[in-house]
Every structure is written in C-alpha cells, then in structure tokens.
Protein backbone atom coordinates (compact mmCIF):
# COMPACT_ATOMS: atom_id res chain seq x y z
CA UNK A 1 98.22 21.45 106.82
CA UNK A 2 98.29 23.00 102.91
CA UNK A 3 94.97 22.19 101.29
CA UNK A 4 96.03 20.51 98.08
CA UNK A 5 92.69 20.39 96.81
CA UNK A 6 92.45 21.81 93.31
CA UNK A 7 90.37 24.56 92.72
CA UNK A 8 87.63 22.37 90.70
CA UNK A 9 87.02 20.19 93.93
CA UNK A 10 87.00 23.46 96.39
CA UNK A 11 84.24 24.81 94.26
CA UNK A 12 82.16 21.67 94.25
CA UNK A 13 82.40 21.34 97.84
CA UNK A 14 81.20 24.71 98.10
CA UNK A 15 78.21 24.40 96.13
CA UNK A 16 77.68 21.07 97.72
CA UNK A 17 76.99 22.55 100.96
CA UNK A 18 75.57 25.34 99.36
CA UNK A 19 72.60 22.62 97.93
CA UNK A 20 72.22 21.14 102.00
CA UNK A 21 71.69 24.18 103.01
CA UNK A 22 69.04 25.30 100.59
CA UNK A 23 67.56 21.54 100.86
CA UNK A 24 67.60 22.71 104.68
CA UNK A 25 65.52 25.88 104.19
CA UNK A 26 63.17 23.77 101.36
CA UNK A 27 62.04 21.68 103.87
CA UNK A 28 61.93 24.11 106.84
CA UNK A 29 59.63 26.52 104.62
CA UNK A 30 57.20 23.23 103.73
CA UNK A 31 56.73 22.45 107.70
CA UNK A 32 56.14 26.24 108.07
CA UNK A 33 53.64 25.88 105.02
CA UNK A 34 51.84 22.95 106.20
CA UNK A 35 51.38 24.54 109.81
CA UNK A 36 49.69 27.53 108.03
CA UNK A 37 47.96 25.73 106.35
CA UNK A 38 46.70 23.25 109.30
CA UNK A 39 46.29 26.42 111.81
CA UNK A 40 44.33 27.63 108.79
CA UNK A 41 41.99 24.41 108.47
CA UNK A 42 41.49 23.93 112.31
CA UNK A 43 40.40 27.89 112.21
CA UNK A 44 38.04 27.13 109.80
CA UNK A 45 36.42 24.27 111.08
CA UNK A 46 35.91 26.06 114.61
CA UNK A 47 34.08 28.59 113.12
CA UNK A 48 31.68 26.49 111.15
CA UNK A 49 31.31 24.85 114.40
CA UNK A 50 30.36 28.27 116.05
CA UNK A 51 28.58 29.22 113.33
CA UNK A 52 26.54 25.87 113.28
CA UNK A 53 26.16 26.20 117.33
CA UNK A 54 24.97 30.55 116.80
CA UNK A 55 22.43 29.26 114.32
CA UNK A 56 20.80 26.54 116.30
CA UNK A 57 20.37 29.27 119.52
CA UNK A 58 19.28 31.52 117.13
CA UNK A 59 16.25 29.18 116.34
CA UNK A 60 15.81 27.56 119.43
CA UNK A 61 15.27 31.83 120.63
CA UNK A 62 12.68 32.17 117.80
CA UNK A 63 10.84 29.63 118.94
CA UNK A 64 10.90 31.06 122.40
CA UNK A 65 10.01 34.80 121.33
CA UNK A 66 6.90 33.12 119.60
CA UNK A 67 5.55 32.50 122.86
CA UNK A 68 5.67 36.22 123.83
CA UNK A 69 4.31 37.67 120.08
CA UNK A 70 1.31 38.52 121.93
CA UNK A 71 2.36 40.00 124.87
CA UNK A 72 4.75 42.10 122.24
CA UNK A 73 1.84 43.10 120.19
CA UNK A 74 -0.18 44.28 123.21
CA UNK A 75 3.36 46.30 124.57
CA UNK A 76 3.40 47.74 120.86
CA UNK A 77 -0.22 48.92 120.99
CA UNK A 78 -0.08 50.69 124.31
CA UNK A 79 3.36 52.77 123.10
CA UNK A 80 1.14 53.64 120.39
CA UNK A 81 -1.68 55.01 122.05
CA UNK A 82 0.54 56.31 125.15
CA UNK A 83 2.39 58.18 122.15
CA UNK A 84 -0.97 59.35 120.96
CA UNK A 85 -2.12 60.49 124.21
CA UNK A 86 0.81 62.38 124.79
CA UNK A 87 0.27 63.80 121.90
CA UNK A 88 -2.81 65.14 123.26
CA UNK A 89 -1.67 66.14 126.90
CA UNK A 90 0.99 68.47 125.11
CA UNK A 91 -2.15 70.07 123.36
CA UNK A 92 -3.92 70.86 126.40
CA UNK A 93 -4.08 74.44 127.61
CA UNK A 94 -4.85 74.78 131.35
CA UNK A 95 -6.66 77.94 131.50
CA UNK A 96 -6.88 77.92 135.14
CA UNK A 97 -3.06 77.72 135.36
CA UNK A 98 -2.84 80.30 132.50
CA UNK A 99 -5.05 83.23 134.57
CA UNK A 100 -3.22 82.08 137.66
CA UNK A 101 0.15 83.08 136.34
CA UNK A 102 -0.96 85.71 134.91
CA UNK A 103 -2.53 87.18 138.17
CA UNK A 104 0.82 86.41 139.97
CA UNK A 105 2.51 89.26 137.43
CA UNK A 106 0.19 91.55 137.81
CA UNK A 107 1.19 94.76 140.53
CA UNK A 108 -0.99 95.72 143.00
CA UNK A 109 -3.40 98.67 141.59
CA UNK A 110 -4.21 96.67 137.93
CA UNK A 111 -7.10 95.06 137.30
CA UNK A 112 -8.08 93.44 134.28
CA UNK A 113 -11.32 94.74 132.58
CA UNK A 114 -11.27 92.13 129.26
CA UNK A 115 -9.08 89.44 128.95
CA UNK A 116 -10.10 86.21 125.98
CA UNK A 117 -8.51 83.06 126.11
CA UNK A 118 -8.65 80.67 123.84
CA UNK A 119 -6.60 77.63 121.99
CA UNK A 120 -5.73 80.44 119.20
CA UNK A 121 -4.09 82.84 122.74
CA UNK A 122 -1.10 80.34 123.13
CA UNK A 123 -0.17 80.19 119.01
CA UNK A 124 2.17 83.37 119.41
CA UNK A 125 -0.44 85.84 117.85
CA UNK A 126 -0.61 88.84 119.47
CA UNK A 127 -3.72 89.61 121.93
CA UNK A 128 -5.12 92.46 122.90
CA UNK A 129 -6.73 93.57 126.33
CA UNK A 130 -8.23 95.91 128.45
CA UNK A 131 -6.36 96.73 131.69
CA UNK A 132 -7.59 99.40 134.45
CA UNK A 133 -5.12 101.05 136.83
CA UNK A 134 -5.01 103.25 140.39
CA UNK A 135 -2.05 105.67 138.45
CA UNK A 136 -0.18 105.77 135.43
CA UNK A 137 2.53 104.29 137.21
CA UNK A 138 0.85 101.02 138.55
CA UNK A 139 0.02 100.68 134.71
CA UNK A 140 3.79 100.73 133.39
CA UNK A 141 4.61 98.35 136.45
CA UNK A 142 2.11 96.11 134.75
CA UNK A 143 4.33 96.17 131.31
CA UNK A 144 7.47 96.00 132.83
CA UNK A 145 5.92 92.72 135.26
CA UNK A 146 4.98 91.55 131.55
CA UNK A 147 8.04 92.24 129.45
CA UNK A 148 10.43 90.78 132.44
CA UNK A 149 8.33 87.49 132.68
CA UNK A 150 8.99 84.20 130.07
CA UNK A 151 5.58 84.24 129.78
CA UNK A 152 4.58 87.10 127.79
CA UNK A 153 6.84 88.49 124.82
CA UNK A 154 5.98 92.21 122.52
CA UNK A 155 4.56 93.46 125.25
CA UNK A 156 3.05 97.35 124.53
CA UNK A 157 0.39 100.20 125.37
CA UNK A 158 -1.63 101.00 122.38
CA UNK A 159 -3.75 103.36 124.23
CA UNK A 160 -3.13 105.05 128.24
CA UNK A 161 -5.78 107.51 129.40
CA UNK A 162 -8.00 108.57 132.16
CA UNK A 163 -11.42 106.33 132.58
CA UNK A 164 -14.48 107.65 132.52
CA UNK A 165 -15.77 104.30 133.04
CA UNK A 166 -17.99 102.80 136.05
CA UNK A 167 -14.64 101.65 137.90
CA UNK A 168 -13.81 104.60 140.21
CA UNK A 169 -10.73 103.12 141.97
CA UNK A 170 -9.23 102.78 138.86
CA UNK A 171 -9.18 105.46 136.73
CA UNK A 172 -6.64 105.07 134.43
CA UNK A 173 -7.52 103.00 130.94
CA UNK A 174 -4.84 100.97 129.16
CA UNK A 175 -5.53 98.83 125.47
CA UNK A 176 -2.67 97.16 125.99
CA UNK A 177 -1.24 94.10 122.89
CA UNK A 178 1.10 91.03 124.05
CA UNK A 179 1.79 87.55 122.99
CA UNK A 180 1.12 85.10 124.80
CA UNK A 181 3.75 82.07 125.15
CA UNK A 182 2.95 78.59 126.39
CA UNK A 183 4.74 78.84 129.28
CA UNK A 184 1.88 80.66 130.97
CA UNK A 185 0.08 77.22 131.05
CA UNK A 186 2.66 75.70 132.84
C-alpha cells in the first residue's frame, strides 16, 4: 500500500492526534486535581472533627480536675513545707555523730584535752585544739588518722612539746589546727 496522502493531510492528522492526546492528559490531570483536592477537603474536615472531639475532653477534664483543686492545693502545701523542712534537716549538725567519728580516728595513746563545736566548726574554717599524747609518735599517728580521713582536711601541728600539765600518762602536748568538713556529721 503507497500512502497517497499529501503532505498537508499527513500533517493534520498528526496534529489531530496530537490534540486527543493532550485532551487525554487535560482531563487525566483535572481527575488527579479534583482527588487532591477532595483527599484535601475530607483531611480537613477530620481534623476539625478531632479537633472539635480534643476540645470537648479537654473541658469535660476541667471540670473533673475541679473536683480535686483542693486535694491539689493541700498536695502543693505539704511539698512546700516538706521542701522547707528539708531545708532544715540538711542544716542540722549531729554533734553526737560528729565526736563519735571523730573518736573512731583517733589512735590509741591521744586524748583530747579541748575540743569546741559549734554550727560555725562545720563552715570549713579552720579549728584549733588541744590534743595530749603517750609519745611523739602516737601524736603524728593522730595527724596522719586525720589527714587520711574525708572528714578532716589542712590538717597540722602548730605546737608539739612535753606536758607539764596534770595528765601524767600523757605527756606530750600538741596545738594542733584542722578543718572540719561535714562529713563528720554523717
């Protein structure tokens, strides 16, 4: 078969098929559109739906925590003053625990002669104290007890000499400085 179409009609049919194809792709891009678009409304109106449902439990929960705004207040108050009484409890010095400690370091042979506690010992200031000792070595066990324990930090002699005092089984004298730290109340 020859075509024997002239060139004229070969080009129109062209461009006629052409046209149904692009009418083709018009119309499949407007379905495509109006699904977007739909998907898009249906979206919408579920969430104003969800929205609508989340506010009215929101409320209907308000109404309900009312009930319990005094039992709330009354939790509230006793954080408060269990916060403010802990407070307090972390403030309190337990001397008895303090001297106990502190006994427990000392070596065999030391004694102490003066030895003030007060709130102002625990503040990391430096004390000073008198300590009384069989021999000059029972004395330096003493300071290296203190200077090894958490308890006591800048431990040093300031004075080490034989006693003249009224304590005969220990004749050695020590004016001894440390600081204090709160763990010696624990």
């Amino acid at each position: 078969m020859i075509n024997l179409l002239p060139d004229e009609k070969k080009n129109e049919i062209k461009a006629a098929h052409t046209n149904v194809l692009l009418v083709r792709y018009i119309i499949i891009i407007m379905f495509a559109t109006a699904f977007i678009l739909g998907a898009m409304y249906v979206t919408k109106s579920v969430l104003a739906m969800t929205k609508t449902s989340s506010e009215e439990v929101i409320a209907s929960n308000d109404l309900k925590a009312d009930v319990y705004a005094p039992t709330k207040a009354q939790v509230d108050s006793l954080s408060a003053s269990l916060v403010q009484s802990k407070i307090l409890l972390d403030q309190d010095i337990s001397y008895s625990k303090a001297l106990i400690n502190i006994a427990q370091l000392m070596p065999p042979g030391t004694i102490f002669g003066k030895l003030t506690l007060n709130p102002a010992s625990f503040n990391n200031t430096p004390m000073s104290a008198k300590v009384y000792a069989k021999t000059s070595a029972d004395a330096v066990a003493l300071r290296k007890s203190f200077e090894g324990s958490p308890m006591f930090s800048a431990v040093s002699f300031q004075t080490i000499a034989e006693s003249g005092s009224d304590l005969s089984d220990y004749p050695v004298s020590v004016d001894m400085t440390f600081t204090l730290n709160k763990a010696v109340t624990q």
